[in-house]
N, C-alpha and C. Protein backbone atom coordinates (compact mmCIF):
# COMPACT_ATOMS: atom_id res chain seq x y z
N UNK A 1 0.82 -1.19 0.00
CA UNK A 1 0.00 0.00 0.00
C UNK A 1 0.87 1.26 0.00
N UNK A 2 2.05 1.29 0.29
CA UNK A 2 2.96 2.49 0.84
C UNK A 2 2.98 2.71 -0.42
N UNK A 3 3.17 2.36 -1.73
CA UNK A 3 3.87 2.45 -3.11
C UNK A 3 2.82 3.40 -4.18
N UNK A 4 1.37 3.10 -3.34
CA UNK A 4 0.53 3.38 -3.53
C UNK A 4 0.50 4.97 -3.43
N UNK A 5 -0.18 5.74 -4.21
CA UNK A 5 -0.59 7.26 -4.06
C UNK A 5 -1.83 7.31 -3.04
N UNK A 6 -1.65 8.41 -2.06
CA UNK A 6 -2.97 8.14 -1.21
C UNK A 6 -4.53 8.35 -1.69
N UNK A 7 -4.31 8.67 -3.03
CA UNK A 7 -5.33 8.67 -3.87
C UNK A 7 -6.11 7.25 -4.00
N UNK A 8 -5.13 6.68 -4.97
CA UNK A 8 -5.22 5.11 -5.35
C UNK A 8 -5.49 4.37 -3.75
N UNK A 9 -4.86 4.87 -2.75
CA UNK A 9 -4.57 3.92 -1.69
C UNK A 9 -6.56 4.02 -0.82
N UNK A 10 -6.70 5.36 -0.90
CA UNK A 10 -8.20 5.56 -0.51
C UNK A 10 -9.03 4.83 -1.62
N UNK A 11 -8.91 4.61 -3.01
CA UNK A 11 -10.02 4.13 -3.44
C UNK A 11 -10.56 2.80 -3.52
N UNK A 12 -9.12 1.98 -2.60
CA UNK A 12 -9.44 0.66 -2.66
C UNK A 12 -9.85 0.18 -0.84
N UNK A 13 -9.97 1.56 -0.49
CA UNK A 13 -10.71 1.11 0.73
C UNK A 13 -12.48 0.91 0.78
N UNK A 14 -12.13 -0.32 2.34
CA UNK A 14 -13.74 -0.91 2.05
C UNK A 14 -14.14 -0.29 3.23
N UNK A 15 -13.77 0.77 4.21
CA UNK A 15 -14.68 1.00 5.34
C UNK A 15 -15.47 1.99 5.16
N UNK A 16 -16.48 2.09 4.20
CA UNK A 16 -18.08 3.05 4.73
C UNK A 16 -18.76 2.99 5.09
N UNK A 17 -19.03 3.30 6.20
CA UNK A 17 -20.00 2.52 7.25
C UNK A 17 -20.96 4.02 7.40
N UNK A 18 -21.91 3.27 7.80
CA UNK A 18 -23.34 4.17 8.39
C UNK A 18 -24.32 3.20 8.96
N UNK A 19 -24.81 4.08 10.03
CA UNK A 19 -25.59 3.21 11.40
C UNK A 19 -26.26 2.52 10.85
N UNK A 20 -26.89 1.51 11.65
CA UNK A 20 -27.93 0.13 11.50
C UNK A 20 -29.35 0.77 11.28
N UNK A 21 -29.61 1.98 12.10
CA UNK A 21 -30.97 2.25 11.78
C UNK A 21 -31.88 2.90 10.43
N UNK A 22 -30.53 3.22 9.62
CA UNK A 22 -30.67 4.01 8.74
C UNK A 22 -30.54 2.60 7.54
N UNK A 23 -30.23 1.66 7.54
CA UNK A 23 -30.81 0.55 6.69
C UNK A 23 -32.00 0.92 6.25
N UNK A 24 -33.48 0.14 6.91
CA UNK A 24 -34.31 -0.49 6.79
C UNK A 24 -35.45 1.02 5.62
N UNK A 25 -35.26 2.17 6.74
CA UNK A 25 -35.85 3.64 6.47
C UNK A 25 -35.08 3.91 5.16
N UNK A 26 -33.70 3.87 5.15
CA UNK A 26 -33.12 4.63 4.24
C UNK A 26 -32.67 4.07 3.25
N UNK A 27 -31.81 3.20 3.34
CA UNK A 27 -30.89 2.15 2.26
C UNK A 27 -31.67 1.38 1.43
N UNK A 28 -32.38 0.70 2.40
CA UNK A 28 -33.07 -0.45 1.88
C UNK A 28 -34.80 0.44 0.91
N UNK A 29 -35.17 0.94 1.70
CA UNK A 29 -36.11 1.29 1.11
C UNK A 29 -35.74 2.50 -0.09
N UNK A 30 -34.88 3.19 0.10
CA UNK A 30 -34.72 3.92 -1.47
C UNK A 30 -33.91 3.49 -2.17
N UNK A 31 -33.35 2.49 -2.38
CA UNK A 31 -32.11 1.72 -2.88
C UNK A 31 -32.56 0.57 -3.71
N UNK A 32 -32.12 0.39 -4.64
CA UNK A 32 -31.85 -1.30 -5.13
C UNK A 32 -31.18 -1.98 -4.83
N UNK A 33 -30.92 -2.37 -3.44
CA UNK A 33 -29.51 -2.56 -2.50
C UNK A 33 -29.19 -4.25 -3.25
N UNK A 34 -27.61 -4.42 -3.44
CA UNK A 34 -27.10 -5.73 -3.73
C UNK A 34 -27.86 -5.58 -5.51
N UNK A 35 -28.71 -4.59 -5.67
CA UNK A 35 -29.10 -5.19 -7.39
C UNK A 35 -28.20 -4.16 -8.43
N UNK A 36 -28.47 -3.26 -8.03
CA UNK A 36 -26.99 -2.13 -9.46
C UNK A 36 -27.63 -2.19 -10.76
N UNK A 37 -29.14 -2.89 -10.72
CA UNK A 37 -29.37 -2.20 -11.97
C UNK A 37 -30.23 -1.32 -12.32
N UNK A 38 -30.76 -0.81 -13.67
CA UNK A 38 -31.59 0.42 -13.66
C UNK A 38 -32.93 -0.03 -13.58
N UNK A 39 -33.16 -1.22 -14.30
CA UNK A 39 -34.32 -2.39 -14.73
C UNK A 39 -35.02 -2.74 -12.82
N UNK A 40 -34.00 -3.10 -12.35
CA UNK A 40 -34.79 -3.58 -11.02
C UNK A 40 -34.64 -2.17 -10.54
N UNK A 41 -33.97 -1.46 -10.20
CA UNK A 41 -34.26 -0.09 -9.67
C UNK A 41 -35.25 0.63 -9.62
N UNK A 42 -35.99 0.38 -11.05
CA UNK A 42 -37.22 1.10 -11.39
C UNK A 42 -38.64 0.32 -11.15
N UNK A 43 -38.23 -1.16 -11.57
CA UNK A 43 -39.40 -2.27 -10.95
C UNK A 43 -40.18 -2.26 -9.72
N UNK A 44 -38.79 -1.76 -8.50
CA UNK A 44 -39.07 -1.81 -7.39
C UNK A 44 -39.47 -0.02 -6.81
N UNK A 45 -39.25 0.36 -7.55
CA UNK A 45 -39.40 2.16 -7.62
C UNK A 45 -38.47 2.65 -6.55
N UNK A 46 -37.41 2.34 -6.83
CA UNK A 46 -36.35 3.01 -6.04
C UNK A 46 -35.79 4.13 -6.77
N UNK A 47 -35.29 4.53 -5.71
CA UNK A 47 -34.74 6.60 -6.44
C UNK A 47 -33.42 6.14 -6.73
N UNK A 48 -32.70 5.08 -6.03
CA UNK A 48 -31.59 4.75 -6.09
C UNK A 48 -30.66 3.55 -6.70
N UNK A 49 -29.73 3.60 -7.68
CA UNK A 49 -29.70 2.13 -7.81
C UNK A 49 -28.93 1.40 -6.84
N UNK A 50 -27.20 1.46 -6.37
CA UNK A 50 -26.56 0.60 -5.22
C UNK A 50 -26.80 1.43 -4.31
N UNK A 51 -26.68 0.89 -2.78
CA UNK A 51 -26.81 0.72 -1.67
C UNK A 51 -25.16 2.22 -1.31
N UNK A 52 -24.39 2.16 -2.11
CA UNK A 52 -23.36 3.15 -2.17
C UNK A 52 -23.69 5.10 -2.88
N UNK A 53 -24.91 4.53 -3.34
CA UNK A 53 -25.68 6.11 -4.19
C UNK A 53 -25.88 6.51 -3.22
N UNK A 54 -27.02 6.25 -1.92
CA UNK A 54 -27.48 6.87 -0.83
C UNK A 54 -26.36 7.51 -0.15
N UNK A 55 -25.37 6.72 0.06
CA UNK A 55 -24.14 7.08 1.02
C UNK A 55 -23.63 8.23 0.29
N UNK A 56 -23.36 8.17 -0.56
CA UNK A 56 -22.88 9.58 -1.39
C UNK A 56 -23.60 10.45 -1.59
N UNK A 57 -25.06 10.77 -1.61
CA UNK A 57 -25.74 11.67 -1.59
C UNK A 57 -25.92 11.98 -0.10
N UNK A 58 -25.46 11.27 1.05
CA UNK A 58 -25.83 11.65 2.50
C UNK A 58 -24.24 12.25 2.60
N UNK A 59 -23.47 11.97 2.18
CA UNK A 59 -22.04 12.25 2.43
C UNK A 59 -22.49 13.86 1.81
N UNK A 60 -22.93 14.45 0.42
CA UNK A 60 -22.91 15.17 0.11
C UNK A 60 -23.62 16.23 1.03
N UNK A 61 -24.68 16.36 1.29
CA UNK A 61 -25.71 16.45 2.01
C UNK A 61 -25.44 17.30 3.83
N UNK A 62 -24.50 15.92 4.53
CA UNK A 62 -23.42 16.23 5.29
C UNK A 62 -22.55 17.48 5.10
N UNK A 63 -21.55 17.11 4.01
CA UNK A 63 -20.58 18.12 3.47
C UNK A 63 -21.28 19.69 3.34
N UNK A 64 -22.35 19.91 2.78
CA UNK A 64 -23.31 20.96 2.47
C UNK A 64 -23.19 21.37 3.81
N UNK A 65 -23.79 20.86 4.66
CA UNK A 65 -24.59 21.43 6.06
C UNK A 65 -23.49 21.77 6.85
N UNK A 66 -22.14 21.40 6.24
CA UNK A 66 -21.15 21.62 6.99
C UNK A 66 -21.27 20.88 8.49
N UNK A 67 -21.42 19.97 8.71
CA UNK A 67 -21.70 19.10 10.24
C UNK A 67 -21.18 17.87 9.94
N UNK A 68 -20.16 17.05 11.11
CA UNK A 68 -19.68 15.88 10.88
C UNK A 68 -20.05 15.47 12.59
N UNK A 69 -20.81 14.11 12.20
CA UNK A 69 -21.70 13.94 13.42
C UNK A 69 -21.09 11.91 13.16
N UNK A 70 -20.44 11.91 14.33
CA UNK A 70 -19.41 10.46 14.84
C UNK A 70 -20.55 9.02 14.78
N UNK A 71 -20.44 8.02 14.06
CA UNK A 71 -21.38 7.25 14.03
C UNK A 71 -21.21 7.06 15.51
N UNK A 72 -22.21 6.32 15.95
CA UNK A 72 -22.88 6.20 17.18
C UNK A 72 -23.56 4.59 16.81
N UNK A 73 -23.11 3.57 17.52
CA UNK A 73 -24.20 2.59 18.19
C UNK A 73 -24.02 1.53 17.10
N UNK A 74 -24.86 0.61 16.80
CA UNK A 74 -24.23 -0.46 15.75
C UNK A 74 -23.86 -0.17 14.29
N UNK A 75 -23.31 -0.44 13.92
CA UNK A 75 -23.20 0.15 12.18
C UNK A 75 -23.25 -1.18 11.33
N UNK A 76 -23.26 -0.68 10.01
CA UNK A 76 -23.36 -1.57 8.75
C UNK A 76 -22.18 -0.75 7.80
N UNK A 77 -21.75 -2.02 6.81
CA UNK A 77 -20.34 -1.40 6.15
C UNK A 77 -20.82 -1.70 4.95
N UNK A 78 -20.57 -0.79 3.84
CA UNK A 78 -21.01 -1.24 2.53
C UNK A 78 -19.30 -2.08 2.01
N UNK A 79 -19.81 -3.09 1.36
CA UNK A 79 -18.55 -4.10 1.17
C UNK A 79 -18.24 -3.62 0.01
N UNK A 80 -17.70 -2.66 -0.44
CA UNK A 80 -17.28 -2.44 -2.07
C UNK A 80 -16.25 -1.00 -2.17
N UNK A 81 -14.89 -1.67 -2.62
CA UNK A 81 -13.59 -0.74 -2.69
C UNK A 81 -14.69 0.33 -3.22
N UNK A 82 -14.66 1.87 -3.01
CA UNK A 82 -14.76 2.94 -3.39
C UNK A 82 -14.46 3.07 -5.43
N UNK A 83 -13.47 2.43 -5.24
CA UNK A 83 -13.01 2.20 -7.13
C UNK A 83 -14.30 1.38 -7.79
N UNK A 84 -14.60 0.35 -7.38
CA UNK A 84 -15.66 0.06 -8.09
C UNK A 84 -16.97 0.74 -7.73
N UNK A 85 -17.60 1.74 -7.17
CA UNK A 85 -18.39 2.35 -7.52
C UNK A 85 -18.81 2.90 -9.21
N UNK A 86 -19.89 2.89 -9.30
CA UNK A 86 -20.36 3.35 -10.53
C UNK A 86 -20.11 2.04 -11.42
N UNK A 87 -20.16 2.29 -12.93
CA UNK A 87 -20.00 1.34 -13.75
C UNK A 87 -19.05 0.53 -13.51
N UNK A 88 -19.23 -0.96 -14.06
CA UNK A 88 -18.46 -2.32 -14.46
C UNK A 88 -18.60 -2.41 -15.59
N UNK A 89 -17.43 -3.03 -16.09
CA UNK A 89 -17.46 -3.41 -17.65
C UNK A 89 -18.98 -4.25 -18.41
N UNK A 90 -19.13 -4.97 -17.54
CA UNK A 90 -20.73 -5.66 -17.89
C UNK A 90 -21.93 -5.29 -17.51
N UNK A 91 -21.71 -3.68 -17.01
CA UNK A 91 -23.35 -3.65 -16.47
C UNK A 91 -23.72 -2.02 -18.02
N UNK A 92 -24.71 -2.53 -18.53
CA UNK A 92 -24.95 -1.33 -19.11
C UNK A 92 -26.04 -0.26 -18.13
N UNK A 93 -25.86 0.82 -19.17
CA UNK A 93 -26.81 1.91 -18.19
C UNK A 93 -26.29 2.47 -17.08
N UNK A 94 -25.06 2.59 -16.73
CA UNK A 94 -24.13 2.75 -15.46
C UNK A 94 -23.21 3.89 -15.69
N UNK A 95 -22.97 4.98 -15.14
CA UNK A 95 -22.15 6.00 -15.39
C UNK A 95 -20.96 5.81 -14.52
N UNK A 96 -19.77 6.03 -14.30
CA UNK A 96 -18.26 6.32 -14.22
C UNK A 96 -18.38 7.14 -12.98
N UNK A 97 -18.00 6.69 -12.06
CA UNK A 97 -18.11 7.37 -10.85
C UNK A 97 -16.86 8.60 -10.81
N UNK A 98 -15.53 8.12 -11.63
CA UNK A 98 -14.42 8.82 -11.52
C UNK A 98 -14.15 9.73 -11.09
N UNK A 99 -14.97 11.07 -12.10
CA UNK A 99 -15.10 12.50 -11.36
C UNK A 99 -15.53 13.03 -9.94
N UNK A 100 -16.44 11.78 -9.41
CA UNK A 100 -17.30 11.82 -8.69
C UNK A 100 -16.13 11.66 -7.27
N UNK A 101 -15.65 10.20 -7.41
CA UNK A 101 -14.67 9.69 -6.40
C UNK A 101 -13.44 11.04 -6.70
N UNK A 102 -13.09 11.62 -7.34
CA UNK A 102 -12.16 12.61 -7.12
C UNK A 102 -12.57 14.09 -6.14
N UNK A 103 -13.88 14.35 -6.68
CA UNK A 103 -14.88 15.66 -5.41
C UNK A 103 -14.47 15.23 -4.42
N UNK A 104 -14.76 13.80 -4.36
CA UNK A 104 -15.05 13.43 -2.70
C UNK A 104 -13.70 13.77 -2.06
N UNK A 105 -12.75 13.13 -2.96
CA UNK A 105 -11.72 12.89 -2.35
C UNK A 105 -10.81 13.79 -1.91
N UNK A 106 -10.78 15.16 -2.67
CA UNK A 106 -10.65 16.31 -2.52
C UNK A 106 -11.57 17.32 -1.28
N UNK A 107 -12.73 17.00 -1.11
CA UNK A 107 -13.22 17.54 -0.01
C UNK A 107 -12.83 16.94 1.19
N UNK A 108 -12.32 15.72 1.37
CA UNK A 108 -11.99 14.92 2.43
C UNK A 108 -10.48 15.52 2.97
N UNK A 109 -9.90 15.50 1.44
CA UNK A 109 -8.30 16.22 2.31
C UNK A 109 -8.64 17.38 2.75
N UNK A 110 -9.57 18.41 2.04
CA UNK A 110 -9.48 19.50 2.87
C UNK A 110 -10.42 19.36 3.63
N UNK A 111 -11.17 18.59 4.64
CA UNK A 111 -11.96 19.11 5.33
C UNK A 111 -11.33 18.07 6.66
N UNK A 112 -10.30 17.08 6.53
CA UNK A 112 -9.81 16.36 7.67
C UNK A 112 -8.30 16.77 8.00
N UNK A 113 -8.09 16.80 9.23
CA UNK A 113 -7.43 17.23 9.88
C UNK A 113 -5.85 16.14 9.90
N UNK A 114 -4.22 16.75 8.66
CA UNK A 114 -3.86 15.86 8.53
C UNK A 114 -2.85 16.68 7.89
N UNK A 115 -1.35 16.20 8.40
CA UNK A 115 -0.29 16.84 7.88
C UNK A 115 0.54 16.56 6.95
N UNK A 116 -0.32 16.84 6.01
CA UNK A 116 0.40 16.05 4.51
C UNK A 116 2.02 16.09 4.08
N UNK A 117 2.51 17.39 4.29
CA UNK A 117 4.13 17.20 4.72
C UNK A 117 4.66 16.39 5.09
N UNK A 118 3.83 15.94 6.56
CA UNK A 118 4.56 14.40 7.12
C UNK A 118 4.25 13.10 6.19
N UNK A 119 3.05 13.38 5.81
CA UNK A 119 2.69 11.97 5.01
C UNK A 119 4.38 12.00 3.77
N UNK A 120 4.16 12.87 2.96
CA UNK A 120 5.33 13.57 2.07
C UNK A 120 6.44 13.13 2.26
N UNK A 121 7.04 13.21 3.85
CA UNK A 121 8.49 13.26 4.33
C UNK A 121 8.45 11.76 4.90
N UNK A 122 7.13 10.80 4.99
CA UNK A 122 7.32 9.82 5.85
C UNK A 122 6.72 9.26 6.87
N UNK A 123 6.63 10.56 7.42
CA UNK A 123 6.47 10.55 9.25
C UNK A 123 5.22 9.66 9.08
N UNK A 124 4.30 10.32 8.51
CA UNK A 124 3.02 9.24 8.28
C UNK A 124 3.03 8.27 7.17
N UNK A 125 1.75 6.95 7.45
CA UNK A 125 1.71 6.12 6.63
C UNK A 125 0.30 6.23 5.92
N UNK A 126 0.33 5.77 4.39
CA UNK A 126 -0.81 6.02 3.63
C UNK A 126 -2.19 5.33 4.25
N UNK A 127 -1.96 4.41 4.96
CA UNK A 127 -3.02 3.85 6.11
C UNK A 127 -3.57 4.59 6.58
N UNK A 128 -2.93 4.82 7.50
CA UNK A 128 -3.35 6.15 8.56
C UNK A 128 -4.28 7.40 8.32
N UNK A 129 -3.74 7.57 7.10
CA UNK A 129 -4.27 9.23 6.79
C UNK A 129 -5.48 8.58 5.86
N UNK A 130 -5.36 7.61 5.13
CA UNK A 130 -7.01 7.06 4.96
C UNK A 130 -8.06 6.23 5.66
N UNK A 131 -7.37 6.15 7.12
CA UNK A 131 -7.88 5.84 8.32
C UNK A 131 -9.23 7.24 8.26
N UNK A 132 -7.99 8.39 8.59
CA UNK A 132 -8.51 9.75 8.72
C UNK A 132 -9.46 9.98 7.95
N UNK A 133 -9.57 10.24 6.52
CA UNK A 133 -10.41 10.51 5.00
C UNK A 133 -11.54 9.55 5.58
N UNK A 134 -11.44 8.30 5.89
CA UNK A 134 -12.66 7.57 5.70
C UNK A 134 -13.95 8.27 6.90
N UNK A 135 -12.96 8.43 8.28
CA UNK A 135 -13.58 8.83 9.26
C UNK A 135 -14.30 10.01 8.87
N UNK A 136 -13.55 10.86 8.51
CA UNK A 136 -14.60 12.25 7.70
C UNK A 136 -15.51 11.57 6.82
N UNK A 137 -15.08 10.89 5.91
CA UNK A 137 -16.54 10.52 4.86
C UNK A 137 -17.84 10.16 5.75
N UNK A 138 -17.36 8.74 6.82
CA UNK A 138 -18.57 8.77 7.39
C UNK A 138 -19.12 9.16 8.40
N UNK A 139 -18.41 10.85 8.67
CA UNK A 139 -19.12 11.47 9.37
C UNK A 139 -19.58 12.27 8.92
N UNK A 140 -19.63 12.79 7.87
CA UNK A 140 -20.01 13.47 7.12
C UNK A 140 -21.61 12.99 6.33
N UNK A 141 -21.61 11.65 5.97
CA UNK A 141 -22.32 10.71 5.56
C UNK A 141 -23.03 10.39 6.42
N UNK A 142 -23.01 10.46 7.75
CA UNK A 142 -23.99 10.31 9.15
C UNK A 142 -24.43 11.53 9.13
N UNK A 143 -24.22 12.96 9.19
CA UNK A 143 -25.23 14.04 9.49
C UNK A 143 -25.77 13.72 8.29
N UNK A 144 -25.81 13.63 7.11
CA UNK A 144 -27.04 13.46 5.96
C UNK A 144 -27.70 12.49 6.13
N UNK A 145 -27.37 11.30 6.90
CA UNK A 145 -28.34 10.25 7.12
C UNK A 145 -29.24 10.79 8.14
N UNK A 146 -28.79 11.21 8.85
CA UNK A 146 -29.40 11.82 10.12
C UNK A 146 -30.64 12.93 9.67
N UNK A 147 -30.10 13.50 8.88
CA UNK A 147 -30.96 14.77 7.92
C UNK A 147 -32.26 13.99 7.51
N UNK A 148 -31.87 13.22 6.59
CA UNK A 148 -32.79 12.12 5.63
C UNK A 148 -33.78 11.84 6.44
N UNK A 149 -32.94 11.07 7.37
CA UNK A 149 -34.66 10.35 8.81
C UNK A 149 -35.08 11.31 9.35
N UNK A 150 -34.79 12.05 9.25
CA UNK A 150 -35.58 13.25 10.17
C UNK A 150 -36.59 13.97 9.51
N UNK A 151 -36.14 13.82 7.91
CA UNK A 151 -37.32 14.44 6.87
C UNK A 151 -38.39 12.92 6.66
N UNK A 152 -38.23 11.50 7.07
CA UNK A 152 -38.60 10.87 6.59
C UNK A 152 -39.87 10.70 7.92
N UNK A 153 -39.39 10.77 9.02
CA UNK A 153 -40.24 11.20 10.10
C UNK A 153 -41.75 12.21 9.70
N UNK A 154 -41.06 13.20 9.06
CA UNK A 154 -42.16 14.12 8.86
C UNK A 154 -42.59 13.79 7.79
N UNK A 155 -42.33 12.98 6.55
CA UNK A 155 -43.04 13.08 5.06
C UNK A 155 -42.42 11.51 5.09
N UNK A 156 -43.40 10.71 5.13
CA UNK A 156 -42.58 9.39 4.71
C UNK A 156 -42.66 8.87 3.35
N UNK A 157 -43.13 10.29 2.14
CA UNK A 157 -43.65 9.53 0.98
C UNK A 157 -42.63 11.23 0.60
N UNK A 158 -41.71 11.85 1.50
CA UNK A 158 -40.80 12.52 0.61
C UNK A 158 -39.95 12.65 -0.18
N UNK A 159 -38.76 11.14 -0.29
CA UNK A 159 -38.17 11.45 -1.26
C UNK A 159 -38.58 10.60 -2.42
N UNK A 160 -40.31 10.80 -2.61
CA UNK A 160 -40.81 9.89 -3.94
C UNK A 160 -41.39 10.93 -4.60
N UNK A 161 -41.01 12.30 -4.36
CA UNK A 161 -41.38 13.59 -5.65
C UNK A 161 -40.21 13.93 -5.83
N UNK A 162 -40.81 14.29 -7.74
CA UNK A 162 -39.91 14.58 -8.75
C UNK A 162 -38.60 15.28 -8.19
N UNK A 163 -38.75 16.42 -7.16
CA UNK A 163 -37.45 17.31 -7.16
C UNK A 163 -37.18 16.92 -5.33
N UNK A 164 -37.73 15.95 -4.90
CA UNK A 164 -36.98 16.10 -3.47
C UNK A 164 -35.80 16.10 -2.81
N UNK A 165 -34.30 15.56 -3.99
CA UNK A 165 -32.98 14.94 -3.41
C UNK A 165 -32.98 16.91 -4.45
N UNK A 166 -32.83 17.55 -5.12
CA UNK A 166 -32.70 18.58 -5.02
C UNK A 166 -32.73 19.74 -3.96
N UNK A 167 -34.33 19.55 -3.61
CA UNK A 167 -34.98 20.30 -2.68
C UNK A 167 -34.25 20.20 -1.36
N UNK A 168 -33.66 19.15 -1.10
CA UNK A 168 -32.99 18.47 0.35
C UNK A 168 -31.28 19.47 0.49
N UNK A 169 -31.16 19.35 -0.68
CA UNK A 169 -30.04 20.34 -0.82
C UNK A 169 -29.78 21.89 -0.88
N UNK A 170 -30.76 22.17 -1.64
CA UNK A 170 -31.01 23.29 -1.60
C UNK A 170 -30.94 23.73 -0.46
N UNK A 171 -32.49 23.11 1.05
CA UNK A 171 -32.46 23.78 2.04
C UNK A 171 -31.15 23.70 2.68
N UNK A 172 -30.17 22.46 2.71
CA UNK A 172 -28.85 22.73 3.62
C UNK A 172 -28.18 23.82 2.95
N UNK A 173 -28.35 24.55 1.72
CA UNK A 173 -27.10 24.86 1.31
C UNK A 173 -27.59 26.69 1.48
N UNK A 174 -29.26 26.92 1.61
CA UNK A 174 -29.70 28.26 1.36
C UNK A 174 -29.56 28.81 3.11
């Protein structure tokens, strides 16, 4: 991993985790969780196709509101290196997460606390500091989950209109 750029070295990490309660409300029910395609996505009328879309729109969401809130209490880990997000060679209908995994990855160095000099000179190891990155993602990714159930509390048929994952943003960001 050391040989590795901490770029490359973050995208083949598997720890994104977000709490247990936010499954059943959130994942599972707006998600095509374990399916990745557009066909069952839409069968089942999900807003979402993998179980990794939600997390990135709560990560975003998070990031917006500017709040990083420490998972708390049992969690669930989505099992899939960050690199394979988005398209596989065999799935059609699938867009390229690339640009996407680079935002992130860029908001993570600047928004976690981490002395890249040392990483640079040594002192630190590429582990470590994507120890760090991940911990921001999913705390970052917990205040938007947190956001989500709290709108889902009040509207449980909210994010099934046309502009609601807009609208959700908007208010963190106005």
């Amino acid at each position: 991993m050391e040989n590795n750029s901490l770029f490359e070295a973050w995208l083949e990490r598997e720890d994104s985790y977000y709490e247990e309660k936010f499954f059943e409300p959130l994942v599972d029910a707006l998600c095509q969780y374990n399916g990745g395609t557009t066909d069952g996505r839409l069968a089942k009328g999900r807003i979402f196709n993998a179980g990794y879309e939600v997390f990135i729109y709560a990560f975003f969401l998070g990031l917006y509101m500017g709040e990083r809130r420490p998972l708390a209490g049992p969690t669930r880990k989505f099992r899939m290196a960050m690199s394979s997000w988005g398209r596989k060679s065999n799935e059609k209908d699938r867009k390229s997460y690339t640009i996407l995994q680079k935002y992130i990855f860029i908001a993570l160095v600047t928004k976690t606390d981490v002395y890249f000099l040392a990483l640079d000179k040594g002192e630190l190891n590429v582990n470590d500091v994507c120890k760090k990155l991940m911990a921001t993602l999913n705390e970052y990714a917990n205040t938007g989950f947190y956001r989500m159930y709290d709108q889902l509390k009040k509207d449980p048929d909210y994010f099934f209109g046309n502009t609601s994952l807009l609208d959700m943003i908007r208010l963190v960001v106005s």
